[in-house]
Protein backbone atom coordinates (compact mmCIF):
# COMPACT_ATOMS: atom_id res chain seq x y z
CA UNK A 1 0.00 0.00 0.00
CA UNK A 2 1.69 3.53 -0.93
CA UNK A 3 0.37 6.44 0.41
CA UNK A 4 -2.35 8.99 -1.28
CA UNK A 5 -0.88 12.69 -1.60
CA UNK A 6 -3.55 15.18 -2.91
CA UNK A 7 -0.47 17.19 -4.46
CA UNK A 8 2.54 16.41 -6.53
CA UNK A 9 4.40 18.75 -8.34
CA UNK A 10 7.08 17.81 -11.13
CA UNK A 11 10.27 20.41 -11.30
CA UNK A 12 13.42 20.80 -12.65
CA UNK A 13 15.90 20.73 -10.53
CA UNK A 14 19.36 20.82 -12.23
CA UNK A 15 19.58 21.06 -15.96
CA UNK A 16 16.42 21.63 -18.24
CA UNK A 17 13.09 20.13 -19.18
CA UNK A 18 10.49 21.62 -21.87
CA UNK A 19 6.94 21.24 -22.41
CA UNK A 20 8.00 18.04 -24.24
CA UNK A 21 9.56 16.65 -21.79
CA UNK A 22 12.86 17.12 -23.93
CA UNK A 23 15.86 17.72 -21.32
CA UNK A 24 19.13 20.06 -21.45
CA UNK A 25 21.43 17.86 -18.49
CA UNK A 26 24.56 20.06 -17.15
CA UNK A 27 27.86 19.68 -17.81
CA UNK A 28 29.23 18.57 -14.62
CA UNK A 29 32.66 19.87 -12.93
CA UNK A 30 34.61 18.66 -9.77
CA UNK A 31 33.04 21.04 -7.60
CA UNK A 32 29.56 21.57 -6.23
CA UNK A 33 29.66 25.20 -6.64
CA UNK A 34 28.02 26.47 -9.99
CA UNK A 35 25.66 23.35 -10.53
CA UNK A 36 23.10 23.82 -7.56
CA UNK A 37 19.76 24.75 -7.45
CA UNK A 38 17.46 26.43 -4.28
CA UNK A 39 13.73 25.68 -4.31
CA UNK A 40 11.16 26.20 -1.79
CA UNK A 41 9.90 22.99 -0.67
CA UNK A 42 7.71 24.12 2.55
CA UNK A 43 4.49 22.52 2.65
CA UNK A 44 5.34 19.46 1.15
CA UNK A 45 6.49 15.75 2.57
CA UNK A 46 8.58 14.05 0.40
CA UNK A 47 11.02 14.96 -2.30
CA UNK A 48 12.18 12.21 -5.20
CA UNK A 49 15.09 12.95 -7.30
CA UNK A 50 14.98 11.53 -10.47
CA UNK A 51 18.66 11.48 -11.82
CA UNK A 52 19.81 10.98 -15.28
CA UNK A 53 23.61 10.44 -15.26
CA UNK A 54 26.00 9.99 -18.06
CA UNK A 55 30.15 9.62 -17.56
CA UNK A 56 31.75 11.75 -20.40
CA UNK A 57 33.49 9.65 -23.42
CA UNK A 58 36.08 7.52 -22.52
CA UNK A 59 35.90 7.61 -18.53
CA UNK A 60 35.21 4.64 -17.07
CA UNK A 61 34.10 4.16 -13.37
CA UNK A 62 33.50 7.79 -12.28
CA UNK A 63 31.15 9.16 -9.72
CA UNK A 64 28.53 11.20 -9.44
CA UNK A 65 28.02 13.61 -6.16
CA UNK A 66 24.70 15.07 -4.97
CA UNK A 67 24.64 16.99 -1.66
CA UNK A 68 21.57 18.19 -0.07
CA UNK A 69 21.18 21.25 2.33
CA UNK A 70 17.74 22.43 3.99
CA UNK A 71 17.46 26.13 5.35
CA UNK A 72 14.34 27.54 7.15
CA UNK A 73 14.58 30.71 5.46
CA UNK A 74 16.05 30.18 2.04
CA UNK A 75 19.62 32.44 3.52
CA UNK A 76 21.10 30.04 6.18
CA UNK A 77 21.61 26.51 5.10
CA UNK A 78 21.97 23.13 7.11
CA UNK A 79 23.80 19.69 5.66
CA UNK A 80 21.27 16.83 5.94
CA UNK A 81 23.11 14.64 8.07
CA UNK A 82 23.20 10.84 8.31
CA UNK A 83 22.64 9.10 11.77
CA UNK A 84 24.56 5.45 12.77
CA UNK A 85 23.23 4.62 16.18
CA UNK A 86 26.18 2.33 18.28
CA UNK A 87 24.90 1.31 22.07
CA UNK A 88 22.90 4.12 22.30
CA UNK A 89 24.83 6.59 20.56
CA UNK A 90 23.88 8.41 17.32
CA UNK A 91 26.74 9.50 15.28
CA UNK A 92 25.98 12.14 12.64
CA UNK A 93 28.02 12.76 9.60
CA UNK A 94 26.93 15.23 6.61
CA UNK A 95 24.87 13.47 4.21
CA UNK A 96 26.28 13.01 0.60
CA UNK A 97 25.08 10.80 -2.09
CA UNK A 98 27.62 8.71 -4.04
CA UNK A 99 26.68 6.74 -7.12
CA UNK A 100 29.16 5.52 -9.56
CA UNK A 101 28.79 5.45 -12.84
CA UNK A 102 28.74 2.61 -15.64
CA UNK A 103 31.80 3.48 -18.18
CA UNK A 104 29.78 6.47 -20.20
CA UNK A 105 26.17 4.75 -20.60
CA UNK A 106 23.39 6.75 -19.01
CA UNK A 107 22.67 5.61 -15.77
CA UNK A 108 19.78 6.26 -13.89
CA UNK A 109 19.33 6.58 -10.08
CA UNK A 110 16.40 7.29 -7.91
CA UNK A 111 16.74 9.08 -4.34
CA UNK A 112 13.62 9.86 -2.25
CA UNK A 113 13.88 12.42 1.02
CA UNK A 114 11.84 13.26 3.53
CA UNK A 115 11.27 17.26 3.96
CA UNK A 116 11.05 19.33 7.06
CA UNK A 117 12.48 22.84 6.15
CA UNK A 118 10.94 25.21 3.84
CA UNK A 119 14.09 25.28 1.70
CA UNK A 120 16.42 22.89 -0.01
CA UNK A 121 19.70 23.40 -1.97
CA UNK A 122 20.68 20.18 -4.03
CA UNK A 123 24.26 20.69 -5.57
CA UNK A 124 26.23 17.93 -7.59
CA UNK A 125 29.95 17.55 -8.52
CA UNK A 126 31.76 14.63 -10.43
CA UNK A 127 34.97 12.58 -8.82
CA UNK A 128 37.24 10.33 -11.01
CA UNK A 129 37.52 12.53 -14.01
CA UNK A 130 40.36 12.16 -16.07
CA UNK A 131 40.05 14.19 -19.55
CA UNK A 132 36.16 14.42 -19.82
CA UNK A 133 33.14 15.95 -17.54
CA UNK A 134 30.31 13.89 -17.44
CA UNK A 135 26.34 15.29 -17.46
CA UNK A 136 23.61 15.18 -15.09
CA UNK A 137 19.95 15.68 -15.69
CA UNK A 138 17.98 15.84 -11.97
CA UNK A 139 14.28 16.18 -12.26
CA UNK A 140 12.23 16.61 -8.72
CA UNK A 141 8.58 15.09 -7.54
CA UNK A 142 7.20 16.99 -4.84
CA UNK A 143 4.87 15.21 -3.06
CA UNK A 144 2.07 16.36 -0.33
CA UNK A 145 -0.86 16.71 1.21
């Protein structure tokens, strides 16, 4: 049984998307400034990034980055932490996801996040380039009541 949300909104949230439904990905670098995006995301539950990934010719094996900050007020932002819980003890580190790529073939990766902020700031890098930049497409569902 999923659950029922009265509202979902489709977005673009790095790159490009027209009417139909043609997309413009980025052209990745090895840092997360320049490819990020802010949205307001207040009043709604969930959040599902849909991510279209593709190595650049001839890399093999790289990665793909995607860091995710939530703010209150859309100035001062927050890493989404992880939590490992050890005899009682919860450990947070700053939340990044990590996929790696398969040798330049499109690969496509689904992350889904719970929302509590009214803000979020997704940013993505790539890791392991040698000669060539890979591109990312990332298209957001928000989802709520």
């Amino acid at each position: 049984m999923s659950l029922y949300y009265k509202k979902q909104v489709l977005i673009p949230v790095i790159g490009t998307k027209t009417l139909a439904n043609a997309i413009t990905p980025v052209t990745l670098t090895a840092a997360y400034a320049g490819n990020s995006k802010t949205f307001k995301v207040g009043g709604y539950s969930k959040l599902d990034l849909a991510v279209l990934y593709t190595m650049g010719a001839t890399e093999t094996a790289n990665s793909i980055e995607i860091q995710v900050e939530a703010s209150p007020d859309g100035v001062n932002f927050y890493r989404v932490p992880n939590e490992s819980v050890s005899g009682g003890t919860s450990t947070l580190t700053a939340r990044e996801f990590t996929f790696v790529g398969v040798n330049a073939a499109p690969a496509t990766i689904s992350v889904g996040l719970d929302i509590f902020y009214q803000y979020l700031k997704i940013s993505i890098k790539e890791t392991g380039v040698v000669t060539n930049f890979g591109t990312a497409y990332i298209g957001g569902t928000l989802s709520g009541l």
